[in-house]
Protein backbone atom coordinates (compact mmCIF):
# COMPACT_ATOMS: atom_id res chain seq x y z
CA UNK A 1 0.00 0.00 0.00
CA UNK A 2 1.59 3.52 -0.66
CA UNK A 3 1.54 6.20 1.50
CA UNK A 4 -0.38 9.22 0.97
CA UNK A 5 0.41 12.22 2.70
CA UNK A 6 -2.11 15.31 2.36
CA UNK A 7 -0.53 18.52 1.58
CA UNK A 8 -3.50 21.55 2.42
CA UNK A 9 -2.90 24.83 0.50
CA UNK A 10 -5.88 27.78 1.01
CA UNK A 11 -6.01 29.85 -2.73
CA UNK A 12 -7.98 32.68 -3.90
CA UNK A 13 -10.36 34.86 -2.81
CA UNK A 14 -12.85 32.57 -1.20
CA UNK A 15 -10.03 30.36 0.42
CA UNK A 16 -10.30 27.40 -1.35
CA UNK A 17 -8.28 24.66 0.29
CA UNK A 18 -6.32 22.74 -3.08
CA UNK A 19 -4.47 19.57 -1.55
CA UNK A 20 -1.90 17.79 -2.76
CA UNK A 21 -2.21 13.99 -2.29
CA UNK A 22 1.52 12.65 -2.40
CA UNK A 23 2.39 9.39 -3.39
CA UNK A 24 5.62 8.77 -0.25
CA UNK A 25 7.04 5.68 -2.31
CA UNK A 26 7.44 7.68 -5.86
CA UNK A 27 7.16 11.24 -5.03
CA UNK A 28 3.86 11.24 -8.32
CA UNK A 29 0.97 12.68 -6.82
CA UNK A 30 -2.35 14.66 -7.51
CA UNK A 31 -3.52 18.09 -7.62
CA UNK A 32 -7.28 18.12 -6.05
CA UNK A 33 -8.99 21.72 -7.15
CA UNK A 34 -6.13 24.46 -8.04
CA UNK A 35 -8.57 27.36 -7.78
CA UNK A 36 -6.09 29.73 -7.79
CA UNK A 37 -2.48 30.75 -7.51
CA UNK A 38 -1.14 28.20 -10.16
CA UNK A 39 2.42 29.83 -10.03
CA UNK A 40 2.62 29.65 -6.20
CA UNK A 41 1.69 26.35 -6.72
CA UNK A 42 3.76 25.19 -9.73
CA UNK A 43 6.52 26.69 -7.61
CA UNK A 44 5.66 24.17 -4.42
CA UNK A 45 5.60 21.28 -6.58
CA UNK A 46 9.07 22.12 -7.88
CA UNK A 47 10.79 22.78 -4.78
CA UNK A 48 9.55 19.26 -3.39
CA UNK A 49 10.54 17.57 -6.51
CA UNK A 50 7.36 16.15 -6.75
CA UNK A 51 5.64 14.23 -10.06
CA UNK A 52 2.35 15.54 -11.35
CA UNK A 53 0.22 12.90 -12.80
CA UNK A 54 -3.15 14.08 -12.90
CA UNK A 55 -5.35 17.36 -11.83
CA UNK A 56 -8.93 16.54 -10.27
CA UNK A 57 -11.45 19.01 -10.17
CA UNK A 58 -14.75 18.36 -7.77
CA UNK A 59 -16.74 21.16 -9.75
CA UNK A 60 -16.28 23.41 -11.84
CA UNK A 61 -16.88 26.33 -10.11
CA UNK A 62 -13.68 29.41 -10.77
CA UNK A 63 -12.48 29.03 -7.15
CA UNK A 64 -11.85 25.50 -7.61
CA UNK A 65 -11.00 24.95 -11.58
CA UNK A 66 -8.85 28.59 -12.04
CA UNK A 67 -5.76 27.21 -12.27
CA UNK A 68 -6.52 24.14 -13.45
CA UNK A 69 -5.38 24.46 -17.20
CA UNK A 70 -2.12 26.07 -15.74
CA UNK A 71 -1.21 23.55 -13.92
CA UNK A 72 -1.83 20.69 -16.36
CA UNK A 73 -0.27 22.67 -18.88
CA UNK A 74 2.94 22.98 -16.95
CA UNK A 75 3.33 19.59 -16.31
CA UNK A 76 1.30 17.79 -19.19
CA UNK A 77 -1.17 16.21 -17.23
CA UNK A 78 -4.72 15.67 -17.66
CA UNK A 79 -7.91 17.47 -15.85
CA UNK A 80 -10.29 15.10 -14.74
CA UNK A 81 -14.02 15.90 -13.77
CA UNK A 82 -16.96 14.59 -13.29
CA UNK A 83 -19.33 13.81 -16.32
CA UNK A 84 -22.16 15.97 -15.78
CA UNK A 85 -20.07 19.00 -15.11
CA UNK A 86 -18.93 19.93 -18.38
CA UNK A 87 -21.42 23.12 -19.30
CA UNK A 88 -20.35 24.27 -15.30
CA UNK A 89 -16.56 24.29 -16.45
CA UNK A 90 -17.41 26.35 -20.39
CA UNK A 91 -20.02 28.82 -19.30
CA UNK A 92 -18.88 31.52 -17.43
CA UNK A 93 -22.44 32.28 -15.53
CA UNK A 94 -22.89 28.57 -14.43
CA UNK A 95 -18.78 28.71 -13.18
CA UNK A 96 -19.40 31.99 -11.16
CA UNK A 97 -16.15 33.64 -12.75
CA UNK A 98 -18.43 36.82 -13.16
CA UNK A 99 -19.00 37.05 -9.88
CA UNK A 100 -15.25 38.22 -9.47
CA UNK A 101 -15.28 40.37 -12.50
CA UNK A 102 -14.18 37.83 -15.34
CA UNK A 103 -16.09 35.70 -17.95
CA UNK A 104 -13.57 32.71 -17.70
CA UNK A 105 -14.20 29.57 -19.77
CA UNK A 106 -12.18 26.20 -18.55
CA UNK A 107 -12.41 22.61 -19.19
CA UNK A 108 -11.65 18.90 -18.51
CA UNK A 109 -9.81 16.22 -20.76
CA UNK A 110 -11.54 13.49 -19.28
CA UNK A 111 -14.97 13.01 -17.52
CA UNK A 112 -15.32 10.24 -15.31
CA UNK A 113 -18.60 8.49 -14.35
CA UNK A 114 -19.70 7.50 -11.04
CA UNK A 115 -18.54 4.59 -9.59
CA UNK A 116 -15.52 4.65 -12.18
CA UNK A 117 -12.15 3.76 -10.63
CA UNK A 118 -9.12 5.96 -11.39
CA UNK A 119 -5.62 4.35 -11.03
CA UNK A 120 -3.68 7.90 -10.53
CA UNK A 121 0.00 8.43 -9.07
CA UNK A 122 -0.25 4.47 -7.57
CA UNK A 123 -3.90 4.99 -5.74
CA UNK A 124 -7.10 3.89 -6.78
CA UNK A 125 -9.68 6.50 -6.81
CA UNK A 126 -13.53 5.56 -6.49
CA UNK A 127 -15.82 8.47 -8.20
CA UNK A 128 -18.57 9.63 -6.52
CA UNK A 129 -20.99 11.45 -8.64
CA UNK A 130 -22.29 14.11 -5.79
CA UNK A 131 -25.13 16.56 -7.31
CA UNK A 132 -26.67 19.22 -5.32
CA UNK A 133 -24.40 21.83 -5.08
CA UNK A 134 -23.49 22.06 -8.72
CA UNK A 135 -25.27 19.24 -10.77
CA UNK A 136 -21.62 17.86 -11.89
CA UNK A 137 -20.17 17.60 -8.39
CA UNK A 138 -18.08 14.75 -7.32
CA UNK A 139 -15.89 13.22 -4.48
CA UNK A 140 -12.73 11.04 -4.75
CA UNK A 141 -12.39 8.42 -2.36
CA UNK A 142 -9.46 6.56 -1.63
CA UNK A 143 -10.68 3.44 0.32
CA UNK A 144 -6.81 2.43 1.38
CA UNK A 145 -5.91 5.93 2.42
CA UNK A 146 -8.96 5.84 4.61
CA UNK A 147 -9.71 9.46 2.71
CA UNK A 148 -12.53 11.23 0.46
CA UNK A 149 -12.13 14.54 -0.96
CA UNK A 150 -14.93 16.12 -0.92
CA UNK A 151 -15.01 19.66 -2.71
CA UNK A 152 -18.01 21.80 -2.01
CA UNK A 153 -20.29 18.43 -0.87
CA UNK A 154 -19.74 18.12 2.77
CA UNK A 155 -17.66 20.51 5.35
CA UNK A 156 -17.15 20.27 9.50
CA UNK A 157 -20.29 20.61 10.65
CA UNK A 158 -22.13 21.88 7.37
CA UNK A 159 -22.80 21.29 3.70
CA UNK A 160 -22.25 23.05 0.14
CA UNK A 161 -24.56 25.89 -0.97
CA UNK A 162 -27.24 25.14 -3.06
CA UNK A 163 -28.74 28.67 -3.88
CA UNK A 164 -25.73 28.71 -7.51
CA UNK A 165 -26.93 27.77 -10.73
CA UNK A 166 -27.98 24.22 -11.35
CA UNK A 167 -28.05 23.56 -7.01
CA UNK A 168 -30.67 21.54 -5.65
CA UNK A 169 -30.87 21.56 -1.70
CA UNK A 170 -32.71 17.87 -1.56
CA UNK A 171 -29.96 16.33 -4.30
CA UNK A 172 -27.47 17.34 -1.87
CA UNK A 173 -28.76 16.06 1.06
CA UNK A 174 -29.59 12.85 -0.88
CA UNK A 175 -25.72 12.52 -2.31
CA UNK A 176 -24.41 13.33 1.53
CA UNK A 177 -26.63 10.64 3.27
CA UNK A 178 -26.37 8.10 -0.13
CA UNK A 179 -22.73 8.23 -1.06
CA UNK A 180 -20.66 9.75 1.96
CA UNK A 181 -22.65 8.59 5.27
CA UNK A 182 -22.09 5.32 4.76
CA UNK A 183 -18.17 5.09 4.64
CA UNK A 184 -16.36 3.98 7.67
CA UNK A 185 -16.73 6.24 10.43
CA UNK A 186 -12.75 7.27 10.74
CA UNK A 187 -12.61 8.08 7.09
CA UNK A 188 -11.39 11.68 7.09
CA UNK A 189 -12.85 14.29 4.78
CA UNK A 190 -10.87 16.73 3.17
CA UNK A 191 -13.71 19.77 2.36
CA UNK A 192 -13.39 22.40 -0.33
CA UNK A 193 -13.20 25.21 2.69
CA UNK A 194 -12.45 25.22 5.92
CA UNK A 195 -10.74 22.42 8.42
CA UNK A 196 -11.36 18.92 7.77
CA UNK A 197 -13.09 16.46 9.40
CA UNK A 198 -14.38 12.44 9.75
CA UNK A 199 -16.90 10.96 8.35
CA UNK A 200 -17.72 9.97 12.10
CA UNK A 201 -17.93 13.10 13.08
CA UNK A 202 -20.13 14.36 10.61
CA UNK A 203 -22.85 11.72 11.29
CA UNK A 204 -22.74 12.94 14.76
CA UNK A 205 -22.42 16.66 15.11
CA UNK A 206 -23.65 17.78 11.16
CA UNK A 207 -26.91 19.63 12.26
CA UNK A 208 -27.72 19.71 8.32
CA UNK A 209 -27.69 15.45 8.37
């Protein structure tokens, strides 16, 4: 089993937390929702001599796909999202970019279905498809790294908006209870913003479950 270590980094103007999931044994690792500050980025990835293989977005919303196309361009890696979050990514009212004064377009190479399995970097990556707070959201679990990333889905003690374009309130709390309540209880959730938290936790103190 490899080792994953976690690496949290809060970008942009809404504080987006991007993580690096590291690979130990080969140094290759992911790049989970570079919303912003692709150079500062690009620049940590360097000085740790660390491999790219793949950039994973959870939505497509600008604070969590801006730097996406940077990043992937720098090292020639792929952008993964979920299938149903394609018009999110290319229209600039669905990706909220003009709510920070830009009409931004950005994209994925591949789109990945749920329940697909990613091999990435040496982990396997279950995809779950997560609607509600955009209708393309998606977590990555990692079932041997007792871990799930879970974008704008679940936080500590809350969940994702659901008043944005193509949000739903009830698909959300359907895709929280459905895909992420029942994972082990010490699986640890890595949210979009704020700190993280466990699964067990969640089903205990999450006043929106």
């Amino acid at each position: 089993m490899a080792g994953m270590k976690v690496e949290q980094y809060v970008v942009g103007p809404v504080m987006t937390n991007c993580y690096f999931a590291i690979n130990e044994d080969t140094s290759e690792m992911l790049v989970i929702d570079p919303g912003d500050e692709g150079a500062m980025l690009i620049d940590k990835i360097k000085e740790k001599h660390l491999i790219p293989k793949a950039v994973l977005l959870t939505h497509g919303h600008f604070d969590h796909a801006g730097a996406a196309k940077m990043l992937a361009d720098a090292f020639d890696i792929r952008i993964y999202a979920e299938e149903h979050e394609q018009a999110t990514l290319e229209n600039p009212t669905l990706n909220l970019s003009g709510m920070i004064g830009k009409q931004e377009v950005y994209h994925a190479d591949i789109y990945v279905k749920d329940g697909e399995t990613l091999e990435l970097a040496g982990f396997s990556l279950k995809v779950f498809s997560t609607p509600g707070h955009t209708k393309g959201g998606c977590c990555y679990y990692i079932e041997k790294e007792q871990t799930v990333f879970t974008g704008d889905t679940l936080f500590r003690e809350s969940v994702g908006r659901t008043d944005f374009p193509s949000g739903s309130a009830s698909e959300l709390l359907r895709s929280v209870e459905e895909k992420l309540m029942p994972l082990p209880g010490q699986i640890k959730v890595y949210p979009g913003h704020n700190d993280t938290t466990t699964i067990g936790w969640e089903r205990q103190y999450n006043p929106f479950l």
